[in-house]
N, C-alpha and C. Protein backbone atom coordinates (compact mmCIF):
# COMPACT_ATOMS: atom_id res chain seq x y z
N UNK A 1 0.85 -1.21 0.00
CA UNK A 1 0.00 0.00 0.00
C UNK A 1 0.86 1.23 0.00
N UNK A 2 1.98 0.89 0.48
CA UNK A 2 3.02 2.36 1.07
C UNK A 2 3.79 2.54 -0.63
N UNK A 3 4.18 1.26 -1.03
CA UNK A 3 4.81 1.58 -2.34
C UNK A 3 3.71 2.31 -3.29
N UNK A 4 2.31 1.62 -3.53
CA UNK A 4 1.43 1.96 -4.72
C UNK A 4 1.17 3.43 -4.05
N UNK A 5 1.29 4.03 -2.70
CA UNK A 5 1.13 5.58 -2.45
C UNK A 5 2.08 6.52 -3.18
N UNK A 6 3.57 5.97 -2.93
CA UNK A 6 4.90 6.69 -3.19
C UNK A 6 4.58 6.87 -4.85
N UNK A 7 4.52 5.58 -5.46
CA UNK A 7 4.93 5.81 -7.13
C UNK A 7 3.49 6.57 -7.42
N UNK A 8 2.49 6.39 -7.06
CA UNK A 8 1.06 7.53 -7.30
C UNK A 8 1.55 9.09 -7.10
N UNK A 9 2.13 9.24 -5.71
CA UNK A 9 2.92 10.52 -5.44
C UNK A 9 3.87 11.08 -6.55
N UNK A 10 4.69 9.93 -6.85
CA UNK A 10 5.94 10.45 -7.65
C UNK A 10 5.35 10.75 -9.47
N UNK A 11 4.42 9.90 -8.92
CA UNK A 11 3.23 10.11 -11.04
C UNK A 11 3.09 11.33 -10.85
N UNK A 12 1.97 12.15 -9.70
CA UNK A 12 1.71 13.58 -9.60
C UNK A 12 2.84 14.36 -9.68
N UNK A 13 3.61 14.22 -9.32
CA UNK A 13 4.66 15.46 -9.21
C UNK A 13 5.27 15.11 -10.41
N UNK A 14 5.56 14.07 -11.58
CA UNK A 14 6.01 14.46 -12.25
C UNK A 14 5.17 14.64 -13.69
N UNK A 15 4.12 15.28 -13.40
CA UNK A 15 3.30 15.07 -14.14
C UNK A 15 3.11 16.72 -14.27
N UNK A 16 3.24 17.22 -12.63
CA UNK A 16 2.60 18.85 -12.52
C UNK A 16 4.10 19.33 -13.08
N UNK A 17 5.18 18.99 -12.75
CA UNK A 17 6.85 19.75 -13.21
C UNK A 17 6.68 19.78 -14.99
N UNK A 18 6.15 18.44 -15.19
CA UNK A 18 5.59 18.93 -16.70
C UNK A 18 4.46 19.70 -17.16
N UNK A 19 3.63 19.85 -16.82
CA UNK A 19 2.76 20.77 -17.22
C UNK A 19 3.43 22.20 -16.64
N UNK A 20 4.19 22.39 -15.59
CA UNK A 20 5.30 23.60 -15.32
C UNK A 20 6.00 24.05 -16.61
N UNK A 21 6.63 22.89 -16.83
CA UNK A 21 7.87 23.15 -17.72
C UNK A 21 7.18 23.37 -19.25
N UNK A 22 5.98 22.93 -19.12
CA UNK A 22 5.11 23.19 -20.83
C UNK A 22 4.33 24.74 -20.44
N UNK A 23 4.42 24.71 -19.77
CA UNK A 23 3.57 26.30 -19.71
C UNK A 23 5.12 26.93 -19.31
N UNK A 24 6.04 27.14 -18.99
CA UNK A 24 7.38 27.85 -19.00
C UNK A 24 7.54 27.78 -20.66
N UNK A 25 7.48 27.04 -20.94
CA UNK A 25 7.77 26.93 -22.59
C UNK A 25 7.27 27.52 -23.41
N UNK A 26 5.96 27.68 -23.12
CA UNK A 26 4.90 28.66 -23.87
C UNK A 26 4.90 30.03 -23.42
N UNK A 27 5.19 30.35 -22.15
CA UNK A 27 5.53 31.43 -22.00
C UNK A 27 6.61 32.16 -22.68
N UNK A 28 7.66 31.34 -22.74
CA UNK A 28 9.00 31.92 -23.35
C UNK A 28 8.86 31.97 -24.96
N UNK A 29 7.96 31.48 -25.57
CA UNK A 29 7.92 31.35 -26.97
C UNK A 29 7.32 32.99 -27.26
N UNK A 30 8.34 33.63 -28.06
CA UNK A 30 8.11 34.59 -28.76
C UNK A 30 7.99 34.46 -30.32
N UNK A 31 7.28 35.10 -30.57
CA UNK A 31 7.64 35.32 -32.24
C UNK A 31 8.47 36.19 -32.75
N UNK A 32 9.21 36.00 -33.12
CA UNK A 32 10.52 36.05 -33.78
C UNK A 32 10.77 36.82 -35.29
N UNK A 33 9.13 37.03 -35.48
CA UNK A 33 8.88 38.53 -36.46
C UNK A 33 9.81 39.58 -36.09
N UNK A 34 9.89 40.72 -36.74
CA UNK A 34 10.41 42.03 -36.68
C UNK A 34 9.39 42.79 -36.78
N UNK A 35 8.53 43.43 -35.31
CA UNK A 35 7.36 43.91 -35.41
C UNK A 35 7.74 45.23 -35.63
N UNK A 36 7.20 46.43 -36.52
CA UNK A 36 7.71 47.04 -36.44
C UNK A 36 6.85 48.20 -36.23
N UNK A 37 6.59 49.38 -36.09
CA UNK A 37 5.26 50.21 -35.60
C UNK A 37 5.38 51.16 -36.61
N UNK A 38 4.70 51.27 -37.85
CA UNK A 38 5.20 52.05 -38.78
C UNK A 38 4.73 53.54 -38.34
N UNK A 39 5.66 54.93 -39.10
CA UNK A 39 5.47 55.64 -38.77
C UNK A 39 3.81 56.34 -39.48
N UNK A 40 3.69 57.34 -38.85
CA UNK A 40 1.84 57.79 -39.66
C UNK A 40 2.29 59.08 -40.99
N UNK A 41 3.43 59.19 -41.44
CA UNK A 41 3.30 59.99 -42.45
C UNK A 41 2.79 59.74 -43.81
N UNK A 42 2.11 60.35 -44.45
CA UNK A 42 1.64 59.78 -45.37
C UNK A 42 1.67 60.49 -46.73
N UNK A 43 2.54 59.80 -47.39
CA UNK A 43 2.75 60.70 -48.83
C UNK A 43 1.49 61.38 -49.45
N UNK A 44 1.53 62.30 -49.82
CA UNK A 44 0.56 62.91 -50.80
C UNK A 44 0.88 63.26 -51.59
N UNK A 45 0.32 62.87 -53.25
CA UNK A 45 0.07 62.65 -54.32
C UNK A 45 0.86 63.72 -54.91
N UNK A 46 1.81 63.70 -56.02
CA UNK A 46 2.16 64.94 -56.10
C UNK A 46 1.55 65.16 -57.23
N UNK A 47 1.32 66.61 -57.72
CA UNK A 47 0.89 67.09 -59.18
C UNK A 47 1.42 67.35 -59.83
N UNK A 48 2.44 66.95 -60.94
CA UNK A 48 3.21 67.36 -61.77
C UNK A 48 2.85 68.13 -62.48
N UNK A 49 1.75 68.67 -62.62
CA UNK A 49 1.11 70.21 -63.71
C UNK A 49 1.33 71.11 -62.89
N UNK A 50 1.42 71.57 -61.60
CA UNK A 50 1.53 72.44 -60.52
C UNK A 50 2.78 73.12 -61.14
N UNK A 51 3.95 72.88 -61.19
CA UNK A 51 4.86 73.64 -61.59
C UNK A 51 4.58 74.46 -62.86
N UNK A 52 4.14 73.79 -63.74
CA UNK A 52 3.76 74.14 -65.67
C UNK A 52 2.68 75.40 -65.35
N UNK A 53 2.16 75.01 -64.50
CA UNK A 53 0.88 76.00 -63.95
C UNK A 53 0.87 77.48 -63.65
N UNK A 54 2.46 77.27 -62.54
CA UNK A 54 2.50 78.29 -61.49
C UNK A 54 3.26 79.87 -62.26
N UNK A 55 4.05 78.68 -63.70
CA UNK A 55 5.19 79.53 -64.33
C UNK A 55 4.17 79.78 -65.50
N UNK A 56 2.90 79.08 -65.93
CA UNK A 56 2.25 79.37 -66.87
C UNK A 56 1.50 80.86 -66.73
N UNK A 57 0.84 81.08 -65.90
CA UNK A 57 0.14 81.76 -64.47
C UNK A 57 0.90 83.30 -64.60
N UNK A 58 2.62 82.73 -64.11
CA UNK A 58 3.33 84.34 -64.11
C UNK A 58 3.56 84.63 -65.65
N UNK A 59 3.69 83.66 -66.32
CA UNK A 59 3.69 84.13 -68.02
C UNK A 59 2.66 85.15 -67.93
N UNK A 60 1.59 84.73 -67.96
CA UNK A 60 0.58 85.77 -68.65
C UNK A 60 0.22 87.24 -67.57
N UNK A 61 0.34 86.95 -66.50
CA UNK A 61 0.31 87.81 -65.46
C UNK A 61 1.55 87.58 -64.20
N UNK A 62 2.55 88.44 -64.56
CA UNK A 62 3.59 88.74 -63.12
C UNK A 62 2.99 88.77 -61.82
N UNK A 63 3.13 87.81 -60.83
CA UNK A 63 2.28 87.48 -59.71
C UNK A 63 1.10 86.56 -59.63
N UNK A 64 0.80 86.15 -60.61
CA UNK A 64 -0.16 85.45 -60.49
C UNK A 64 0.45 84.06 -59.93
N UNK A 65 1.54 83.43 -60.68
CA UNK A 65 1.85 82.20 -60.19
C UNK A 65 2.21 82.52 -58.85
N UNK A 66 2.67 83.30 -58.50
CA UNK A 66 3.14 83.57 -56.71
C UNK A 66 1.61 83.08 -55.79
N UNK A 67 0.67 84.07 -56.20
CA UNK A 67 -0.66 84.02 -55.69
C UNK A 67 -1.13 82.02 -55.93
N UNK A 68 -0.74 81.99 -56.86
CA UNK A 68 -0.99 80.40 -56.90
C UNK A 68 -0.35 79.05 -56.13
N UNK A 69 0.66 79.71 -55.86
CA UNK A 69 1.26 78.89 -54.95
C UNK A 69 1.44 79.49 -53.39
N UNK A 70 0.40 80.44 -53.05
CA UNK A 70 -0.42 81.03 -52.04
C UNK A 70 1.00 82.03 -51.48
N UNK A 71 2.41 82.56 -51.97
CA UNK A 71 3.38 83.16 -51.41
C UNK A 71 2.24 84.71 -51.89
N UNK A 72 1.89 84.92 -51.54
CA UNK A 72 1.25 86.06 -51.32
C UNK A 72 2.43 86.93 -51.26
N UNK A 73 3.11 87.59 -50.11
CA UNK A 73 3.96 88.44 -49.84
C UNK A 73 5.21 88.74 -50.79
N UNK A 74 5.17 87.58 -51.93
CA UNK A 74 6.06 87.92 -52.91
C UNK A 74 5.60 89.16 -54.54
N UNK A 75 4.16 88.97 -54.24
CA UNK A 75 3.41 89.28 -55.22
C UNK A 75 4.15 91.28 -55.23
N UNK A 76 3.89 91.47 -54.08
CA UNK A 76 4.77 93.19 -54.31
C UNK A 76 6.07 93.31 -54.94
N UNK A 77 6.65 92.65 -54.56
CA UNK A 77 8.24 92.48 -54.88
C UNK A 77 8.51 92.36 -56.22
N UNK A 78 7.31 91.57 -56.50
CA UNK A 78 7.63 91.32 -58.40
C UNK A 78 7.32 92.27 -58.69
N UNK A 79 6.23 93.15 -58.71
CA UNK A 79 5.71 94.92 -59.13
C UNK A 79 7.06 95.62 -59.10
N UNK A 80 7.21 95.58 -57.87
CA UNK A 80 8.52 96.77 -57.71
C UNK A 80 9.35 96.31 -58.34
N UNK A 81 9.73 95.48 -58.68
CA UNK A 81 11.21 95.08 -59.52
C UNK A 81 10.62 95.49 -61.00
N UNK A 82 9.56 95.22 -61.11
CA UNK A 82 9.29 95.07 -62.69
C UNK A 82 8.77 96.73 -63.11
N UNK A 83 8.05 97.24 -61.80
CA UNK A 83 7.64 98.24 -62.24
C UNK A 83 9.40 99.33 -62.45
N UNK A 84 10.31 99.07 -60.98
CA UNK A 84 11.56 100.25 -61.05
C UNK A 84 12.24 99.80 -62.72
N UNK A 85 12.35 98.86 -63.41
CA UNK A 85 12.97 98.28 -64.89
C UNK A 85 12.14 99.14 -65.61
N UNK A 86 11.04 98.87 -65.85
CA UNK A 86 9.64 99.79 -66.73
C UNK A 86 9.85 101.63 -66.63
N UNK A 87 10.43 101.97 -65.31
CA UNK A 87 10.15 103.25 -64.80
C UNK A 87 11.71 103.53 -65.34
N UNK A 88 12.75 102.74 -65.47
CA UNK A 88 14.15 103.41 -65.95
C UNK A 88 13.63 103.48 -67.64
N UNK A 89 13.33 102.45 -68.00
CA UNK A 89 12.73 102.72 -69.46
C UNK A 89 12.60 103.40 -70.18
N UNK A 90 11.29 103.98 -69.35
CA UNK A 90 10.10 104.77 -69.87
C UNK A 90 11.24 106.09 -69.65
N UNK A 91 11.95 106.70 -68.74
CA UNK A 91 12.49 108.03 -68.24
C UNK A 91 13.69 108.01 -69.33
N UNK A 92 14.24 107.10 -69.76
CA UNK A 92 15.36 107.05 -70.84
C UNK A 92 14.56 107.28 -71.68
N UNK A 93 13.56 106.79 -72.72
CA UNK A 93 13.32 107.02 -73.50
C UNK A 93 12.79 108.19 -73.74
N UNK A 94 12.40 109.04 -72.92
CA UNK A 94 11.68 110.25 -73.05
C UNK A 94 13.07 111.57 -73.22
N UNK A 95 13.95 111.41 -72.34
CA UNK A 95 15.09 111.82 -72.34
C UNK A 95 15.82 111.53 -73.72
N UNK A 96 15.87 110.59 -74.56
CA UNK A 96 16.39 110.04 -75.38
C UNK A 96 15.79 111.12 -76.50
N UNK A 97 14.37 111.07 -76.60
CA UNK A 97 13.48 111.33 -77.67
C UNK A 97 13.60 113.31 -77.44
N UNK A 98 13.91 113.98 -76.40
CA UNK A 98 14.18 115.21 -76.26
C UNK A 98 15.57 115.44 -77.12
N UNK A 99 16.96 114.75 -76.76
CA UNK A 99 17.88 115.03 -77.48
C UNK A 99 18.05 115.08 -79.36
N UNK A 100 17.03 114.17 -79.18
CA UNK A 100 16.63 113.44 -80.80
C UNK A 100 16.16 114.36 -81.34
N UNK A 101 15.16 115.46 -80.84
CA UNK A 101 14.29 116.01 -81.46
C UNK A 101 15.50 117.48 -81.19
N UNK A 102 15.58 117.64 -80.68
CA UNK A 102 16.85 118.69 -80.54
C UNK A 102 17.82 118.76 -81.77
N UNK A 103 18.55 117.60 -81.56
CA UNK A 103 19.28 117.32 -82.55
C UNK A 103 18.79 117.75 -84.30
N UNK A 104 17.80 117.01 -84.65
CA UNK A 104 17.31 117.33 -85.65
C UNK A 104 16.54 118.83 -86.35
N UNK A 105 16.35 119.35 -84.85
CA UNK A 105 16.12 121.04 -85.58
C UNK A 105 17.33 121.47 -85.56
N UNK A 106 18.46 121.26 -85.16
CA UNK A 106 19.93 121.63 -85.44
C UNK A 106 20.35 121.76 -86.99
N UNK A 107 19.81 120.31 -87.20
CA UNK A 107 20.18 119.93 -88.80
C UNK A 107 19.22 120.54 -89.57
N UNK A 108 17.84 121.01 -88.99
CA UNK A 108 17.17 122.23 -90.15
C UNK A 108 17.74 123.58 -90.19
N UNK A 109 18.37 123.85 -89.14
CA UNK A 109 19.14 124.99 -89.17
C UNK A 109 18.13 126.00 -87.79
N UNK A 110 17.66 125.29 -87.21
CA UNK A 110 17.07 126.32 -85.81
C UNK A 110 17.85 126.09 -85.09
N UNK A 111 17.50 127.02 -84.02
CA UNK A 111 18.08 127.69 -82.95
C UNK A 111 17.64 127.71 -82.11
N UNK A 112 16.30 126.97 -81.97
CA UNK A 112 15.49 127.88 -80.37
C UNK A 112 15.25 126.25 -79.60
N UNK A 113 15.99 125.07 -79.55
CA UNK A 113 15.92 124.21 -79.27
C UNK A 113 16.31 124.13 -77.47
N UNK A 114 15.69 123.29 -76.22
CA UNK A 114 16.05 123.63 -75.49
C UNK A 114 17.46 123.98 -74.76
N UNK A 115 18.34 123.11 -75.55
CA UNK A 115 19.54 123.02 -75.34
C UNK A 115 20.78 123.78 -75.96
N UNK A 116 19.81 124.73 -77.15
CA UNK A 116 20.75 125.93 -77.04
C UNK A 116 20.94 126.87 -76.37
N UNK A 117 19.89 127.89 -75.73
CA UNK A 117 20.35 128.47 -74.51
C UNK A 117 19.61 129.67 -75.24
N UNK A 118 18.81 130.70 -74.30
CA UNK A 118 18.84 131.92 -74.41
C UNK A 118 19.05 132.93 -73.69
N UNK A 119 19.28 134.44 -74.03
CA UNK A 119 20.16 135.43 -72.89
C UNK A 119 19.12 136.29 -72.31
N UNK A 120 19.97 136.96 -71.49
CA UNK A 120 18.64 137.68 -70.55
C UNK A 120 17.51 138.25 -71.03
N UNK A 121 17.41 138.64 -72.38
CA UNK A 121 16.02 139.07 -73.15
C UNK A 121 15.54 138.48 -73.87
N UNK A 122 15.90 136.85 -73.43
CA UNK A 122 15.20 135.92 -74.23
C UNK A 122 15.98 135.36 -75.58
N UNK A 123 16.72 136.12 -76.40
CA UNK A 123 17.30 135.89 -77.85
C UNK A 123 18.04 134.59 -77.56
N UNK A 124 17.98 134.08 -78.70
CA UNK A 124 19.03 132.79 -79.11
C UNK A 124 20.55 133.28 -78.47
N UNK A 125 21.40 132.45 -77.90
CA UNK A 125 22.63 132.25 -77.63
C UNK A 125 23.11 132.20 -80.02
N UNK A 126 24.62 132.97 -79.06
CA UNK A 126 25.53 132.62 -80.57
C UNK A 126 25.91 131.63 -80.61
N UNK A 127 26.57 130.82 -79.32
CA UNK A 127 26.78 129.43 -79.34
C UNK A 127 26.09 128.55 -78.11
N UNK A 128 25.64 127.13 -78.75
CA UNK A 128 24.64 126.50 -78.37
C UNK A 128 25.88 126.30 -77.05
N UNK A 129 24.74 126.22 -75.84
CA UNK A 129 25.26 125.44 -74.50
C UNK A 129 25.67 124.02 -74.67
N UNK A 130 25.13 123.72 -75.72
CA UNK A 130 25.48 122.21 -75.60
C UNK A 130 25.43 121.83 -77.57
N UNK A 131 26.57 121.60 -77.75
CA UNK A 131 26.77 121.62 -79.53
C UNK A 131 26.06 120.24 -79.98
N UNK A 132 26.44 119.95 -81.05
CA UNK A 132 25.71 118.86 -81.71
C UNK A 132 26.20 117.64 -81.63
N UNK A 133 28.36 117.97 -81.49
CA UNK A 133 28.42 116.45 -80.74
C UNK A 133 28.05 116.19 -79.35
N UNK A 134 27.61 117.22 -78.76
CA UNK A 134 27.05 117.04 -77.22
C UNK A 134 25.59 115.98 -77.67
N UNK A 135 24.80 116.39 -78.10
CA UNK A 135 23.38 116.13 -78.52
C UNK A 135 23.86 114.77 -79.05
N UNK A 136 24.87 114.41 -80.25
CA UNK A 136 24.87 113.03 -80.41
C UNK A 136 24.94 112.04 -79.51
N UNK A 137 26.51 112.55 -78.56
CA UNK A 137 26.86 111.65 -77.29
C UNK A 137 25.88 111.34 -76.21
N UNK A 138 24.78 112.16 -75.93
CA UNK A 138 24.12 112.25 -75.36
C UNK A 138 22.82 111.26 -75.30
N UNK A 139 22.41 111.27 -77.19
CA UNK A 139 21.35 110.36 -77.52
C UNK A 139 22.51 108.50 -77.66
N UNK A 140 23.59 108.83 -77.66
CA UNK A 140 24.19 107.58 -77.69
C UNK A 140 23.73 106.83 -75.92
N UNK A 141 24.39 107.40 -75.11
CA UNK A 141 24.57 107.57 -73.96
C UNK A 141 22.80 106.99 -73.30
N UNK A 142 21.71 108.04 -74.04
CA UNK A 142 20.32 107.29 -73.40
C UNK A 142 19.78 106.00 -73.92
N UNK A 143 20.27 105.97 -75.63
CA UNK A 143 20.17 104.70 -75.90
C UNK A 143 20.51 103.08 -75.69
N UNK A 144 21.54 103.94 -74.86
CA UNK A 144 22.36 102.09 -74.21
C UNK A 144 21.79 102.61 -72.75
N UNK A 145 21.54 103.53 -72.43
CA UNK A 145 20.72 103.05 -70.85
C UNK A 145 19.23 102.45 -71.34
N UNK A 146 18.92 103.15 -71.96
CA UNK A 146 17.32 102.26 -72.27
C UNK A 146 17.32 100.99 -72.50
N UNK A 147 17.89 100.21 -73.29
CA UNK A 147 18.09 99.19 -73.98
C UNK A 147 18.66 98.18 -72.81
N UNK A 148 19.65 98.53 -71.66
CA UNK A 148 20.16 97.75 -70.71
C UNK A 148 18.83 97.94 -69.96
N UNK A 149 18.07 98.86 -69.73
CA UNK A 149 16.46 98.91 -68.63
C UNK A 149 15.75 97.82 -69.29
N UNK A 150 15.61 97.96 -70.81
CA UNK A 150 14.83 97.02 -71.12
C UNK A 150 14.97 95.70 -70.92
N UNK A 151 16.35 95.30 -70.75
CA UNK A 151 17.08 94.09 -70.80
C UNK A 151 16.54 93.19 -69.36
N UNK A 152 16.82 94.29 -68.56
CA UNK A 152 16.69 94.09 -67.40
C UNK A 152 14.94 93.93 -66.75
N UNK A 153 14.59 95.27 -67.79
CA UNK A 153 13.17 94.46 -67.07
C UNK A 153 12.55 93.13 -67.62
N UNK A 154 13.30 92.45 -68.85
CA UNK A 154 12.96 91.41 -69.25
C UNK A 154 13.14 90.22 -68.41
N UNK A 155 14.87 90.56 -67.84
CA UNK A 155 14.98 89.44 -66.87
C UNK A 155 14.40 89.39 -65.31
N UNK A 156 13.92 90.37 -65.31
CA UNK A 156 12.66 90.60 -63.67
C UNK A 156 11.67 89.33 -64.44
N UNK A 157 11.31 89.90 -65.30
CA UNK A 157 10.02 88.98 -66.00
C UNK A 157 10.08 87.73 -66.03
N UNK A 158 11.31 87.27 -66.68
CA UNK A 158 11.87 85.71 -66.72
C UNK A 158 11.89 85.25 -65.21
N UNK A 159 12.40 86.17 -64.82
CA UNK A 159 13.16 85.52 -63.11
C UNK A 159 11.76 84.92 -62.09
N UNK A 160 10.40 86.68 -62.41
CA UNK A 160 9.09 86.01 -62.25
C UNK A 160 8.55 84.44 -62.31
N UNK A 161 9.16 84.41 -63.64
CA UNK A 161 8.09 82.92 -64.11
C UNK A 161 8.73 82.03 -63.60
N UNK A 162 10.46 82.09 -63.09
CA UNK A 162 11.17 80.94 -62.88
C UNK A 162 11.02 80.41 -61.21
N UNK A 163 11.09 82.00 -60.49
CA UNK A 163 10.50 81.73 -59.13
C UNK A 163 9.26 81.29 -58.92
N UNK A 164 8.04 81.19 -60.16
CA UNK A 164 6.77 80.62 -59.58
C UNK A 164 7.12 79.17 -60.17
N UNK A 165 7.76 78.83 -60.82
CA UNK A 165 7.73 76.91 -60.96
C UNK A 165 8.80 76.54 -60.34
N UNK A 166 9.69 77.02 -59.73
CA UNK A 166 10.90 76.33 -58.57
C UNK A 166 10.13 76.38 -57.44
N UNK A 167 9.23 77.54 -56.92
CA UNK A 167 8.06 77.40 -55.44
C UNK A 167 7.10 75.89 -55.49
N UNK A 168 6.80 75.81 -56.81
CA UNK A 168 5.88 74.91 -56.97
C UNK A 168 6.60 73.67 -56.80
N UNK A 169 7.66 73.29 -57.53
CA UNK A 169 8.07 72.35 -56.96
C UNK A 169 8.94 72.08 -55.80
N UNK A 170 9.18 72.99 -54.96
CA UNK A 170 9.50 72.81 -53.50
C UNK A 170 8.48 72.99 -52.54
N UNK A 171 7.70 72.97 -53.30
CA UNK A 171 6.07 73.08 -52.29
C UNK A 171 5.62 71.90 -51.96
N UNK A 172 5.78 70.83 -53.16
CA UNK A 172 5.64 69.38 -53.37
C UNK A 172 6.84 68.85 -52.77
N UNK A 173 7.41 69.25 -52.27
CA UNK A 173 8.74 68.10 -51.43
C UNK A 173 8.78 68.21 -49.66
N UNK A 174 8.60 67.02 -49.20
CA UNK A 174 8.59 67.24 -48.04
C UNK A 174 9.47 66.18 -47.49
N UNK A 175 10.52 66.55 -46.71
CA UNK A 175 11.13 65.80 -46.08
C UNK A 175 10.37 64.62 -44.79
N UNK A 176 9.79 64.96 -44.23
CA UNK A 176 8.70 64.03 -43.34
C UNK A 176 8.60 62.45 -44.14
N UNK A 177 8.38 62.96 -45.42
CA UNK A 177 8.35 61.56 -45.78
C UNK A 177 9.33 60.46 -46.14
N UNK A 178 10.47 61.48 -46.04
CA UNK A 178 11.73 60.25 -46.24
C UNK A 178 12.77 60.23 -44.71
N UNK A 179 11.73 60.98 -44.06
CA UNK A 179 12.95 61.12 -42.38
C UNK A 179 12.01 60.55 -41.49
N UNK A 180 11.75 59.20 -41.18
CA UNK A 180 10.81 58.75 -39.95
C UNK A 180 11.63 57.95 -39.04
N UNK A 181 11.17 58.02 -37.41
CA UNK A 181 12.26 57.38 -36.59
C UNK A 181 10.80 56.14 -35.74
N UNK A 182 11.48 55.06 -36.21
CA UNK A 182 10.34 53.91 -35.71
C UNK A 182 10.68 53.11 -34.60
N UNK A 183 10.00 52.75 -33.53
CA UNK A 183 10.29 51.88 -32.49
C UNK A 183 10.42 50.74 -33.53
N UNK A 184 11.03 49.45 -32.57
CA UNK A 184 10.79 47.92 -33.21
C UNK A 184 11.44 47.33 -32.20
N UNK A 185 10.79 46.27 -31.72
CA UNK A 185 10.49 45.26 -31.03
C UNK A 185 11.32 43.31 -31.57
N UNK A 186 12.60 43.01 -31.07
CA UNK A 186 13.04 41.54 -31.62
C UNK A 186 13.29 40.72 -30.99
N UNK A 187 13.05 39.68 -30.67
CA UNK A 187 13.54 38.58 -30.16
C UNK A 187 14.70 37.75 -31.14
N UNK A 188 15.69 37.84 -29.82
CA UNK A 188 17.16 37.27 -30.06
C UNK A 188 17.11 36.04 -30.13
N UNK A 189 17.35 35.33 -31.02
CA UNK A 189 17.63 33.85 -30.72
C UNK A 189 18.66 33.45 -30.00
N UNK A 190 19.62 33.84 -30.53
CA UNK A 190 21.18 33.34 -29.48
C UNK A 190 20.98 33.91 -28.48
N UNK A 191 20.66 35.24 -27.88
CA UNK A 191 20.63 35.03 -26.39
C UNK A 191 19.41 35.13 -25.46
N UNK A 192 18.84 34.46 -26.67
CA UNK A 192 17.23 33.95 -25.96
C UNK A 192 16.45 35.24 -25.17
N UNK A 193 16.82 36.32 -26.07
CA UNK A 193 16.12 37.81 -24.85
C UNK A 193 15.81 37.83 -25.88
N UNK A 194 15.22 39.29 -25.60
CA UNK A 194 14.46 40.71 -26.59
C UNK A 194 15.32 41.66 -26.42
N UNK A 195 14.99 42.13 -27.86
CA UNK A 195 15.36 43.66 -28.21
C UNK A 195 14.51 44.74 -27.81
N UNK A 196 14.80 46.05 -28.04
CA UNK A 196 13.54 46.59 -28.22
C UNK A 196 14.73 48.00 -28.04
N UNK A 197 14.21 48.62 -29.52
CA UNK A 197 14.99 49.90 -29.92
C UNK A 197 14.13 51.04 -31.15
N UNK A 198 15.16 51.53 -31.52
CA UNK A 198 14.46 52.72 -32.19
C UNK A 198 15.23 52.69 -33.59
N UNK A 199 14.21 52.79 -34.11
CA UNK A 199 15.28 52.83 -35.99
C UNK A 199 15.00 54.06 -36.80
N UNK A 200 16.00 54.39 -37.26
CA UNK A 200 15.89 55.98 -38.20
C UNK A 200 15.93 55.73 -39.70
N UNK A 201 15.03 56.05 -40.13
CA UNK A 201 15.27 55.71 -42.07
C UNK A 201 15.29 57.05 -42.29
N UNK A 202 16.17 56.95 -43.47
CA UNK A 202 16.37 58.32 -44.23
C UNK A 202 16.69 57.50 -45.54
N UNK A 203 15.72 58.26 -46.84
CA UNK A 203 15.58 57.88 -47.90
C UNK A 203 16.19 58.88 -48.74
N UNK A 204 16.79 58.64 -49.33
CA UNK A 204 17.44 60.07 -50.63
C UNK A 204 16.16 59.93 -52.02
């Protein structure tokens, strides 16, 4: 009776060390995935007409592509640049077109042009204040300033259209989506632990 107690005893206990050692076992069983917690940024769609748009936009109207790609505060800046180019222009050419017209009543043979000069009772000067190679050098002189104004307000204009499709496409780029820093979670096989760290992707 004392033996069939002992080996009944020794059945239970080695019966519960196994069901111990099977539930220790199951406890320790990890999965061995690479869980990883992705980050929440989320690309958005880009528009490749947005650029064609923004520079199409300042083509036909200076500021408009600015306004389109909502830089509002740039929209003055293009005026003033384009308008001070327009305003050297316009003041050369008017200046230009005075010497011109000067010049040429010279060559009809008048005298009462502004740039000859008259004396205290009004009469023509004997000699002009300013002679005729003055009047040539002079219309030389406004003609290459006009022509460099014009030049220049052309490239305000260009520079316009180029700053509204370089905005547009740096409007569409966002770093967020290629710089995310992710937890992740591993179980080691060789030394039978866990990990658990932080990972940085950076995408070019």
């Amino acid at each position: 009776m004392s033996n069939k107690l002992f080996y009944s005893t020794l059945f239970f206990i080695l019966c519960h060390l196994s069901g111990n050692a099977q539930t220790q076992t199951d406890s320790t069983a990890v999965n061995t995935d690479l869980m990883v917690v992705q980050d929440s940024v989320k690309r958005r769609p880009l528009n490749i007409l947005a650029p064609s748009k923004a520079a199409f936009y300042s083509a036909v109207l200076p500021g408009l592509g600015q306004a389109y790609n909502k830089k509002y505060w740039k929209i003055p800046i293009v005026y003033a640049a384009l308008g001070t180019g327009i305003y050297f222009y316009v003041d050369n050419s008017k200046q230009y077109d005075r010497y011109r017209d000067a010049y040429k009543r010279r060559l009809a043979g008048f005298k009462d042009d502004e740039f000859w000069g008259e004396d205290s009772e009004g009469n023509p000067l004997e000699n002009p204040r300013l002679s005729r190679d003055g009047l040539i050098r002079a219309q030389k002189t406004l003609r290459s300033n006009k022509e460099v104004s014009l030049l220049v307000t052309l490239g305000l204009y260009a520079l316009n259209i180029i700053d509204a499709n370089v905005d547009a496409h740096l409007l569409q780029y966002n770093i967020d989506e290629n710089l995310a820093l992710k937890p992740h979670f591993k179980y080691n096989e060789q030394d039978n632990s866990s990990d658990l760290g932080l990972t940085l992707n950076f995408k070019f």
